[in-house]
N, C-alpha and C. Protein backbone atom coordinates (compact mmCIF):
# COMPACT_ATOMS: atom_id res chain seq x y z
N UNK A 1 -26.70 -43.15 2.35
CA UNK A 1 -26.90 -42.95 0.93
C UNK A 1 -26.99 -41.46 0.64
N UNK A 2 -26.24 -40.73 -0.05
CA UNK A 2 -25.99 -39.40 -0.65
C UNK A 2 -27.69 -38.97 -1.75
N UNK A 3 -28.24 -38.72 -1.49
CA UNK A 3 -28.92 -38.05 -2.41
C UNK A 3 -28.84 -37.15 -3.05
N UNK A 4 -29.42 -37.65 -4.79
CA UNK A 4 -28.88 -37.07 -5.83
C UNK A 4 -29.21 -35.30 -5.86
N UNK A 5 -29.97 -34.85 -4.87
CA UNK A 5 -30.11 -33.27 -5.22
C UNK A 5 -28.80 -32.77 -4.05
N UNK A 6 -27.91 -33.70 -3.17
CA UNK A 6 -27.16 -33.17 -2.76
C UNK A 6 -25.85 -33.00 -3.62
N UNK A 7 -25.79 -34.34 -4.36
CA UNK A 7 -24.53 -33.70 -5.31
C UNK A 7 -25.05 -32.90 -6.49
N UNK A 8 -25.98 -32.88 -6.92
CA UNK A 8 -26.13 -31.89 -7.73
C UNK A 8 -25.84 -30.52 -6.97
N UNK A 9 -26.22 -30.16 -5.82
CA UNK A 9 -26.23 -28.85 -5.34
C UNK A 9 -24.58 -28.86 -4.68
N UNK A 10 -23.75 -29.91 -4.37
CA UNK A 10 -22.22 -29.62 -4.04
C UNK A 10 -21.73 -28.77 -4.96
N UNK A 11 -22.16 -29.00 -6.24
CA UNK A 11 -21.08 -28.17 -7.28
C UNK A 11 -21.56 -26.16 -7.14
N UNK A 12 -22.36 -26.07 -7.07
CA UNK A 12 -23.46 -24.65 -6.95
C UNK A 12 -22.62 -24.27 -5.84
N UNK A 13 -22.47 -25.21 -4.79
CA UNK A 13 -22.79 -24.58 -3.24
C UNK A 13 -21.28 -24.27 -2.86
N UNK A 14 -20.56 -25.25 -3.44
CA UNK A 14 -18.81 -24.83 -3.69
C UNK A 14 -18.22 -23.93 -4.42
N UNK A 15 -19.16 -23.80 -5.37
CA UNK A 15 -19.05 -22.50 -6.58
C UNK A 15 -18.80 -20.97 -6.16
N UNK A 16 -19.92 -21.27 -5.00
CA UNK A 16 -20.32 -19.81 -4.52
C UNK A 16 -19.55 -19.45 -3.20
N UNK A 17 -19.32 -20.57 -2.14
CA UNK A 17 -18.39 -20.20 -1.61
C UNK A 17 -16.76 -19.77 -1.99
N UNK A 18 -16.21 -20.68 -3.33
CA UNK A 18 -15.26 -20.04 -3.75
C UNK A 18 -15.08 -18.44 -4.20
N UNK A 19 -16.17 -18.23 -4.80
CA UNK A 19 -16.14 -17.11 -5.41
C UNK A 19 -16.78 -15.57 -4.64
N UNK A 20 -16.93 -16.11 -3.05
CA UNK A 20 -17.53 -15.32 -2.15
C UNK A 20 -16.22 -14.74 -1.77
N UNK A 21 -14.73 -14.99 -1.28
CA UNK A 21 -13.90 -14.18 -1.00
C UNK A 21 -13.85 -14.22 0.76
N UNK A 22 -15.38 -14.18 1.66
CA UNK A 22 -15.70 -14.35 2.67
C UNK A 22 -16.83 -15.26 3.28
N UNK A 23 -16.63 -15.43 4.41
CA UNK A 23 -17.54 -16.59 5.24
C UNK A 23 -19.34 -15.80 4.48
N UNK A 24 -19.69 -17.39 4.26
CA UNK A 24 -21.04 -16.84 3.41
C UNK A 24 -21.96 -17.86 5.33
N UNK A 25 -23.30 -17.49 5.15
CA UNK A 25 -23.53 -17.91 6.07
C UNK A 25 -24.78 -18.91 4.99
N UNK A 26 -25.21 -20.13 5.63
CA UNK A 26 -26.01 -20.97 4.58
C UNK A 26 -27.46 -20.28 4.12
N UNK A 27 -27.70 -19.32 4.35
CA UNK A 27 -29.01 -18.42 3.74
C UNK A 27 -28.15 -17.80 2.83
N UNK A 28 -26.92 -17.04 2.92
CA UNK A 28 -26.46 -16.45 2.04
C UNK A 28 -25.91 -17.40 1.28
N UNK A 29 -25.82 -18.33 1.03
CA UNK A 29 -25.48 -19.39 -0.04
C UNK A 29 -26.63 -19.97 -0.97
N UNK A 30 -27.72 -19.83 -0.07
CA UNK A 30 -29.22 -20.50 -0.88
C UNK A 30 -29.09 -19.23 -1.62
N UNK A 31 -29.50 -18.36 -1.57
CA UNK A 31 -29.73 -16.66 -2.20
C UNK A 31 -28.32 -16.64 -3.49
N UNK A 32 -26.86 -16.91 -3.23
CA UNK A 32 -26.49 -17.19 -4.33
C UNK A 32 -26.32 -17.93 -5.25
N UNK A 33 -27.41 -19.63 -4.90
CA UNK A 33 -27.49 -20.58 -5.96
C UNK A 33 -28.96 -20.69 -6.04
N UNK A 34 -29.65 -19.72 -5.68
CA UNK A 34 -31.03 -20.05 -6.51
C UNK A 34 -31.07 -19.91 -7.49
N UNK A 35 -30.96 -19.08 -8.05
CA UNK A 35 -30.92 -19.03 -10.08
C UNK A 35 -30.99 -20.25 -10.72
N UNK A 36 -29.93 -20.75 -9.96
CA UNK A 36 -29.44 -22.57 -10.62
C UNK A 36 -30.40 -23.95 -9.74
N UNK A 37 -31.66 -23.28 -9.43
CA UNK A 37 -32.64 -24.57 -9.36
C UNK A 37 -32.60 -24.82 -7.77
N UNK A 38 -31.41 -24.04 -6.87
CA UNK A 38 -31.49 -24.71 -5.70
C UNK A 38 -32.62 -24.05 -4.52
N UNK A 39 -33.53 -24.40 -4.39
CA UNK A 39 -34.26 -23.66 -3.41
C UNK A 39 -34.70 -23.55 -2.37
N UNK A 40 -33.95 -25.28 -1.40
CA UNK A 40 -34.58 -25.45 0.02
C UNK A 40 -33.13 -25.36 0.66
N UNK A 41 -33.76 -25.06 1.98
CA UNK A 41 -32.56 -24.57 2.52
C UNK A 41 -31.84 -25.81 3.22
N UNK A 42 -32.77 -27.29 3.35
CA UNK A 42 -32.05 -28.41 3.45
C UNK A 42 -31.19 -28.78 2.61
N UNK A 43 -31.42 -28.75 1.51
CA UNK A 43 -30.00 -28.87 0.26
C UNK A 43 -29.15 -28.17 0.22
N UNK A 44 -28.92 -27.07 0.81
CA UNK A 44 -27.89 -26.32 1.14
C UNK A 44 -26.83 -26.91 2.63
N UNK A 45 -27.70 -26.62 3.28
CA UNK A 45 -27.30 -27.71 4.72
C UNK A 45 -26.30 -29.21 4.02
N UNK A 46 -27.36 -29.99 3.72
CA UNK A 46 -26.51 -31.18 3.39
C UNK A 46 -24.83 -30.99 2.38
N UNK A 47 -25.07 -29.93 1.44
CA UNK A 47 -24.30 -30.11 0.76
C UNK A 47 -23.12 -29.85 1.50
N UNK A 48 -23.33 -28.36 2.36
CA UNK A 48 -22.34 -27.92 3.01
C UNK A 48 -21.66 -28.89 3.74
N UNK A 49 -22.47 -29.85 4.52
CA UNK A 49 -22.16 -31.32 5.65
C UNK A 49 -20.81 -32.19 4.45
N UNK A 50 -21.03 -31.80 3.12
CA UNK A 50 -20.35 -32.87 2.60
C UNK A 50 -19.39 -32.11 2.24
N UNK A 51 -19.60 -31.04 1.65
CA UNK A 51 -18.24 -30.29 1.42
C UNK A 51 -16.95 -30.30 2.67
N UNK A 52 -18.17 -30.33 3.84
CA UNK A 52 -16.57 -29.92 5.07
C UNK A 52 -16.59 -31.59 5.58
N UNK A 53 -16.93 -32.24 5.13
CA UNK A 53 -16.63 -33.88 5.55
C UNK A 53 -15.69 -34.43 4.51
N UNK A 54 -15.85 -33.91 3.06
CA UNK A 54 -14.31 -33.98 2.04
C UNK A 54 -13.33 -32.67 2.35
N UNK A 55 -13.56 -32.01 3.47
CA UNK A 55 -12.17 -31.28 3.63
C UNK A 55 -12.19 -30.10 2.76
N UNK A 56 -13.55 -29.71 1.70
CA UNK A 56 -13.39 -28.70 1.03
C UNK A 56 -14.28 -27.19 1.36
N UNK A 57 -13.93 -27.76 2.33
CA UNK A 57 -15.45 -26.16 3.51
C UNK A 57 -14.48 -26.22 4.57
N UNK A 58 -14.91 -25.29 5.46
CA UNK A 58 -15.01 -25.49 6.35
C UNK A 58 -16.01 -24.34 7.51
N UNK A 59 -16.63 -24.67 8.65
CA UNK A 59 -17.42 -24.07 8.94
C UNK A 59 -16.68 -23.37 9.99
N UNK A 60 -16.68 -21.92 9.96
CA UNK A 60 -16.52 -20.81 10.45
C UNK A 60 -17.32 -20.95 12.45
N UNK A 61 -16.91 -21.33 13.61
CA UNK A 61 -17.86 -21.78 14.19
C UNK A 61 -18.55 -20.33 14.63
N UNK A 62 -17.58 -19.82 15.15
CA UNK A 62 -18.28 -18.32 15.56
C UNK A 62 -19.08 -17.26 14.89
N UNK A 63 -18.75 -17.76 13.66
CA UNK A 63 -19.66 -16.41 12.82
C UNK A 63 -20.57 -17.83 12.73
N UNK A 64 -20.88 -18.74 12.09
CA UNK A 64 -21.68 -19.50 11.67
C UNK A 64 -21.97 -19.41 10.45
N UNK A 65 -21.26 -19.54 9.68
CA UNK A 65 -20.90 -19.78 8.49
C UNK A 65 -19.94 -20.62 8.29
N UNK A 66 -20.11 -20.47 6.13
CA UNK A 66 -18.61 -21.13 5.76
C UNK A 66 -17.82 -20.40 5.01
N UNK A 67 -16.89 -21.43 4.84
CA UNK A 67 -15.87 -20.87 3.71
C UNK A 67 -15.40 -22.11 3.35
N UNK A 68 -14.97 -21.32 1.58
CA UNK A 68 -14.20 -22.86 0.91
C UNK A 68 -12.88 -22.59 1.28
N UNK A 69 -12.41 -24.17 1.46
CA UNK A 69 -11.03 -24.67 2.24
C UNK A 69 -9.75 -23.96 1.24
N UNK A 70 -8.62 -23.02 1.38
CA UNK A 70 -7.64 -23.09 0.38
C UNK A 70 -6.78 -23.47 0.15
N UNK A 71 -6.34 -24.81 1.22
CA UNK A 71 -5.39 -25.78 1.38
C UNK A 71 -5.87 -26.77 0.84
N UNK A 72 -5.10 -27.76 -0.21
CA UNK A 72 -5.81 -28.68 -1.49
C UNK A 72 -6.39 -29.31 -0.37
N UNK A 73 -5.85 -30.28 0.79
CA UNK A 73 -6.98 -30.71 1.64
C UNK A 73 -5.67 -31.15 2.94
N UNK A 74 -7.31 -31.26 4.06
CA UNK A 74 -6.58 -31.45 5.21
C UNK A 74 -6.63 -33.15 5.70
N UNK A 75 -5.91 -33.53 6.03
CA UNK A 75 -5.46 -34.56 6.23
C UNK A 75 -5.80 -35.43 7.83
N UNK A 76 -5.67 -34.22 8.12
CA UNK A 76 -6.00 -34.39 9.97
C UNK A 76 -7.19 -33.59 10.50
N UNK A 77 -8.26 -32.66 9.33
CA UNK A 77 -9.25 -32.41 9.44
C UNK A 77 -9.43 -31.30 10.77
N UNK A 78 -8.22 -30.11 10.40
CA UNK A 78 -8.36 -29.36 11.41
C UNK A 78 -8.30 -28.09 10.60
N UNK A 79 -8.54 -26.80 11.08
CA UNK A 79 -8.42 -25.63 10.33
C UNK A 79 -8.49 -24.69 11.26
N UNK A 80 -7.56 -23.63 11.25
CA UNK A 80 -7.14 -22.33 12.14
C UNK A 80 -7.76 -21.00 11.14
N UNK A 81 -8.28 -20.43 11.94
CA UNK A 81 -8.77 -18.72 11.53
C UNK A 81 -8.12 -17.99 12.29
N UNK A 82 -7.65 -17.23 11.68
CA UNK A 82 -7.56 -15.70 11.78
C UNK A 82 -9.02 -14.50 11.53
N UNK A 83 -9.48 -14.26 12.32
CA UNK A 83 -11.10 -13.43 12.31
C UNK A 83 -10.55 -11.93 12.80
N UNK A 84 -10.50 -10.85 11.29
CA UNK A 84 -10.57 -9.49 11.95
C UNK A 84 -12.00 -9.01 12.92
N UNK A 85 -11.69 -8.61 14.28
CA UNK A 85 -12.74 -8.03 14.74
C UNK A 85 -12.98 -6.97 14.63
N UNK A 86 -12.58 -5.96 13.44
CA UNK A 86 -12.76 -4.47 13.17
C UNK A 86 -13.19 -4.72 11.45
N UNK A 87 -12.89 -5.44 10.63
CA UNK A 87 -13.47 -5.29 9.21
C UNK A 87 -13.67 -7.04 9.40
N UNK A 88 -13.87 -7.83 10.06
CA UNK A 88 -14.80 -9.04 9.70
C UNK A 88 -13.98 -9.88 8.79
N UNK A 89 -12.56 -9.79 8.04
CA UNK A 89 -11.93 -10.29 7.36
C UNK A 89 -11.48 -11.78 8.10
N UNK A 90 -11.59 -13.03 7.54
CA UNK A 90 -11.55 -14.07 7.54
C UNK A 90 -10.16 -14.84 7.09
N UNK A 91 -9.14 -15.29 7.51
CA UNK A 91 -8.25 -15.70 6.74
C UNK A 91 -7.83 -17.42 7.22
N UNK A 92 -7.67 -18.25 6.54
CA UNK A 92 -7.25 -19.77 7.09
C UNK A 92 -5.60 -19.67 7.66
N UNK A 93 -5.30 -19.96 8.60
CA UNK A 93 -3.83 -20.46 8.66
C UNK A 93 -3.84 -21.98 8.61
N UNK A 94 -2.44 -21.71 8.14
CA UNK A 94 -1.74 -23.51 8.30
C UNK A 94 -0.33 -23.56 9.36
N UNK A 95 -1.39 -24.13 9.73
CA UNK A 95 0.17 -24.16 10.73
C UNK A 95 -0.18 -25.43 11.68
N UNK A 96 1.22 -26.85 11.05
CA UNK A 96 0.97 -27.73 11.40
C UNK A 96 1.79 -27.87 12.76
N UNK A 97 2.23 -27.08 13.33
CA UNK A 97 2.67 -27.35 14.62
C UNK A 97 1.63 -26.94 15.62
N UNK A 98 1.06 -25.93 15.17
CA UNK A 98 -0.19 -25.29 16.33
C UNK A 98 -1.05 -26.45 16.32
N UNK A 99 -1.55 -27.42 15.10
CA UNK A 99 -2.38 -28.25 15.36
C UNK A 99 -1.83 -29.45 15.65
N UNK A 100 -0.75 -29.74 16.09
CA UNK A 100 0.10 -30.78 16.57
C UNK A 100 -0.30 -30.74 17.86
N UNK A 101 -0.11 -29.52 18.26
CA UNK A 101 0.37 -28.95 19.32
C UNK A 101 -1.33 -29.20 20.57
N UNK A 102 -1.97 -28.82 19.71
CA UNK A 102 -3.76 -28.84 20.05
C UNK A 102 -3.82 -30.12 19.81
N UNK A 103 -3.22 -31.19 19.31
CA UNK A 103 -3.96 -32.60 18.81
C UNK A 103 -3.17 -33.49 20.19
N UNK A 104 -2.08 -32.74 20.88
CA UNK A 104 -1.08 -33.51 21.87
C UNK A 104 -1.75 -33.31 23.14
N UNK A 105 -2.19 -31.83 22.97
CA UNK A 105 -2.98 -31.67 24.25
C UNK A 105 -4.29 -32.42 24.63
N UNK A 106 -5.27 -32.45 23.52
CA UNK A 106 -6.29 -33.14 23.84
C UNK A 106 -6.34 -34.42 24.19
N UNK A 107 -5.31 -35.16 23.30
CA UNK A 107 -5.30 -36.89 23.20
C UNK A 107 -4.62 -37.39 24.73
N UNK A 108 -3.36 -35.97 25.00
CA UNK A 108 -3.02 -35.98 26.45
C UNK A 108 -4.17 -36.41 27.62
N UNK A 109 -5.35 -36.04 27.52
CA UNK A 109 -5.93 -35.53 28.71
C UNK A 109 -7.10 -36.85 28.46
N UNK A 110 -6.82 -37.82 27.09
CA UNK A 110 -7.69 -38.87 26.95
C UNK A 110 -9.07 -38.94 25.75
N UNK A 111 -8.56 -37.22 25.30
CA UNK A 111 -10.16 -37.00 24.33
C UNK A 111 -9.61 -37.50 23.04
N UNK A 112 -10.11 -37.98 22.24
CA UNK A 112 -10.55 -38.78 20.61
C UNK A 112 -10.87 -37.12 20.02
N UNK A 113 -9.56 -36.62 19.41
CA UNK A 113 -9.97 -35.43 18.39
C UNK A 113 -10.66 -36.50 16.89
N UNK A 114 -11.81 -35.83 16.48
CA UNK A 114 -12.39 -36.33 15.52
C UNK A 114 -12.18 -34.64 14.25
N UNK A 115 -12.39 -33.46 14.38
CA UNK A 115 -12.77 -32.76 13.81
C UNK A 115 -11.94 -31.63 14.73
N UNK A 116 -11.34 -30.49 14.27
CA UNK A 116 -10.50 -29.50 15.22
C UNK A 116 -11.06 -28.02 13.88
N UNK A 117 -10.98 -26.94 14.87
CA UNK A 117 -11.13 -25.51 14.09
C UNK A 117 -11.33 -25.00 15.49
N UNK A 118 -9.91 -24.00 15.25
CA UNK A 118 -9.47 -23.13 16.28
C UNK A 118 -9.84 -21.79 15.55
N UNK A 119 -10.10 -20.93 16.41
CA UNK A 119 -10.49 -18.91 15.79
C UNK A 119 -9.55 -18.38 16.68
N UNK A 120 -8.77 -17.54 15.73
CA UNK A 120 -8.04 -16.55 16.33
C UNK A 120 -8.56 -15.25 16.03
N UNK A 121 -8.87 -14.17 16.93
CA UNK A 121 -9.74 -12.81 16.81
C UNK A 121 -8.34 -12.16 17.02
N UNK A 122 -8.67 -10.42 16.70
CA UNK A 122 -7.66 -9.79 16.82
C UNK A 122 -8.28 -8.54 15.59
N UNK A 123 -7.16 -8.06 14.95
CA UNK A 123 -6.87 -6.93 14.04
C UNK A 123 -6.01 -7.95 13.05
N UNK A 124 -6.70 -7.66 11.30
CA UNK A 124 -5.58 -7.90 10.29
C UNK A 124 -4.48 -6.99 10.31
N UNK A 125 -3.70 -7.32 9.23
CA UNK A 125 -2.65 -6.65 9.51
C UNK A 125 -3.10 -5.01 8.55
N UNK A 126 -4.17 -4.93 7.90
CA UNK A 126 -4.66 -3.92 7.03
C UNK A 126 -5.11 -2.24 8.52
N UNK A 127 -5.90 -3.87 9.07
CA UNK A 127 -6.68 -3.04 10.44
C UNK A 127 -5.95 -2.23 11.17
N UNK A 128 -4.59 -3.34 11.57
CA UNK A 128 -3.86 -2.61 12.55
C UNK A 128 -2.65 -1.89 12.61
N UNK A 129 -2.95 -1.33 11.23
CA UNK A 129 -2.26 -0.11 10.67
C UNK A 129 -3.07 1.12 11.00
N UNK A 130 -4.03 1.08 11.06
CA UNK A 130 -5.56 1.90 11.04
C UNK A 130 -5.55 2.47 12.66
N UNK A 131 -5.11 3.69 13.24
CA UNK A 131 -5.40 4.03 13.91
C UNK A 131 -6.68 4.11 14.69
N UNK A 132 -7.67 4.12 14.03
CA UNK A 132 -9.06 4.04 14.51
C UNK A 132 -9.41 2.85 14.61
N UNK A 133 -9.37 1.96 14.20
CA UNK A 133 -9.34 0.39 14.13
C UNK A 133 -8.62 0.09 15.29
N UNK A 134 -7.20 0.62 15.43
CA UNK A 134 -6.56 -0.14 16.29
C UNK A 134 -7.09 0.27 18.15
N UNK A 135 -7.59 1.84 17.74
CA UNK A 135 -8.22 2.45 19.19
C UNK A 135 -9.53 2.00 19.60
N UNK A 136 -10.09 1.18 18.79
CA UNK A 136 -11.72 0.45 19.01
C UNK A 136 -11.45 -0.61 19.68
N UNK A 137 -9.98 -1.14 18.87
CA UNK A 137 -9.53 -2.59 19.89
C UNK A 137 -9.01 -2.69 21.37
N UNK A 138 -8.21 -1.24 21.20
CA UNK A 138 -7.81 -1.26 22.36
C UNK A 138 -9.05 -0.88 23.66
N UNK A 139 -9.96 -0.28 23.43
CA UNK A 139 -11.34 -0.10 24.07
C UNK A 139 -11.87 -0.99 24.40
N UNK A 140 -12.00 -2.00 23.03
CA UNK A 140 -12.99 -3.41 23.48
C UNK A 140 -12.41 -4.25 24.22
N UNK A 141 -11.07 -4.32 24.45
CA UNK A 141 -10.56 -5.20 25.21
C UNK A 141 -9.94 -4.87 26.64
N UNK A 142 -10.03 -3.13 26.35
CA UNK A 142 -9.69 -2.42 27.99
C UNK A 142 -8.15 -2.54 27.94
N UNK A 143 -7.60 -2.46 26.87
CA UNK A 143 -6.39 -1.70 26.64
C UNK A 143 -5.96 -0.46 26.61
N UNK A 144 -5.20 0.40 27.08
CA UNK A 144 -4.71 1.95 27.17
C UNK A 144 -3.93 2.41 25.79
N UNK A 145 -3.36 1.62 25.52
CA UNK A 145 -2.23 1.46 23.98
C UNK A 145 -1.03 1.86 24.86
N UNK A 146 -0.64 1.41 26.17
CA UNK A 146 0.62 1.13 26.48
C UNK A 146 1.03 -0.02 26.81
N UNK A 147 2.50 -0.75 26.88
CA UNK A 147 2.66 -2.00 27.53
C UNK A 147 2.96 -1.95 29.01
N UNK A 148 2.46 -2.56 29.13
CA UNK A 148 2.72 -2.77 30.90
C UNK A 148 3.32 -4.43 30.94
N UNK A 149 4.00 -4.37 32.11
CA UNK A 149 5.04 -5.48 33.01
C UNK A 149 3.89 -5.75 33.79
N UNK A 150 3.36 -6.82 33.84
CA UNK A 150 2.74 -7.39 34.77
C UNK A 150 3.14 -8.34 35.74
């Protein structure tokens, strides 16, 4: 049974993730719908549970947060990130062959995909124009900025 302060707070809690631009984390979502009556941080929780169970969230696993979904909805209940690791920028891909591709492998090996969200880290494409951006990456990952034949 849905309780009524959770759909009251879906509309608030979808509001604000739309209009966040980036992964809000669920404290930073209570803090932008308190004004509007919402004030425990369990009603935030639940709502979020329902937003990404209708396909219109989805939870960010590594940062631990969310974001609202910008694909009208997913069908097979999977979602790909793109995560800048130099400006934190967040972006959804669609790409139904990569999750074909992840849904063949798992079911291959005998596992029941119920729920899928893959993170891809790296540099946006803003970042890795950015010389300094791009020399932090190559550091953190113990790159030289040449290619090598391995």
């Amino acid at each position: 049974m849905t309780r009524p302060r959770t759909l009251a707070a879906r509309g608030p809690v979808y509001g604000a993730l739309r209009s966040a631009g980036a992964p809000m984390t669920a404290y930073q979502i209570l803090d932008a719908v308190r004004d509007q009556g919402i004030t425990a941080p369990p009603t935030v929780y639940r709502a979020l549970n329902r937003l990404v169970d209708e396909g219109l969230a989805h939870r960010v696993e590594s940062l631990n947060a969310y974001v609202a979904c910008i694909h009208s909805r997913h069908g097979d209940s999977a979602a790909i990130f793109s995560i800048c690791e130099n400006c934190g920028t967040v972006a959804e891909l669609e790409s139904a062959d990569a999750v074909a591709g992840l849904r063949e492998a798992a079911t291959g090996r005998g596992f029941r995909v119920e729920r899928m969200t893959a993170e891809v880290r790296g540099l946006c494409g803003v970042c890795v124009e950015d010389p300094k951006a791009l020399a932090a990456s190559e550091a953190r990952n113990g790159h030289d900025g040449h290619d090598h034949d391995h």
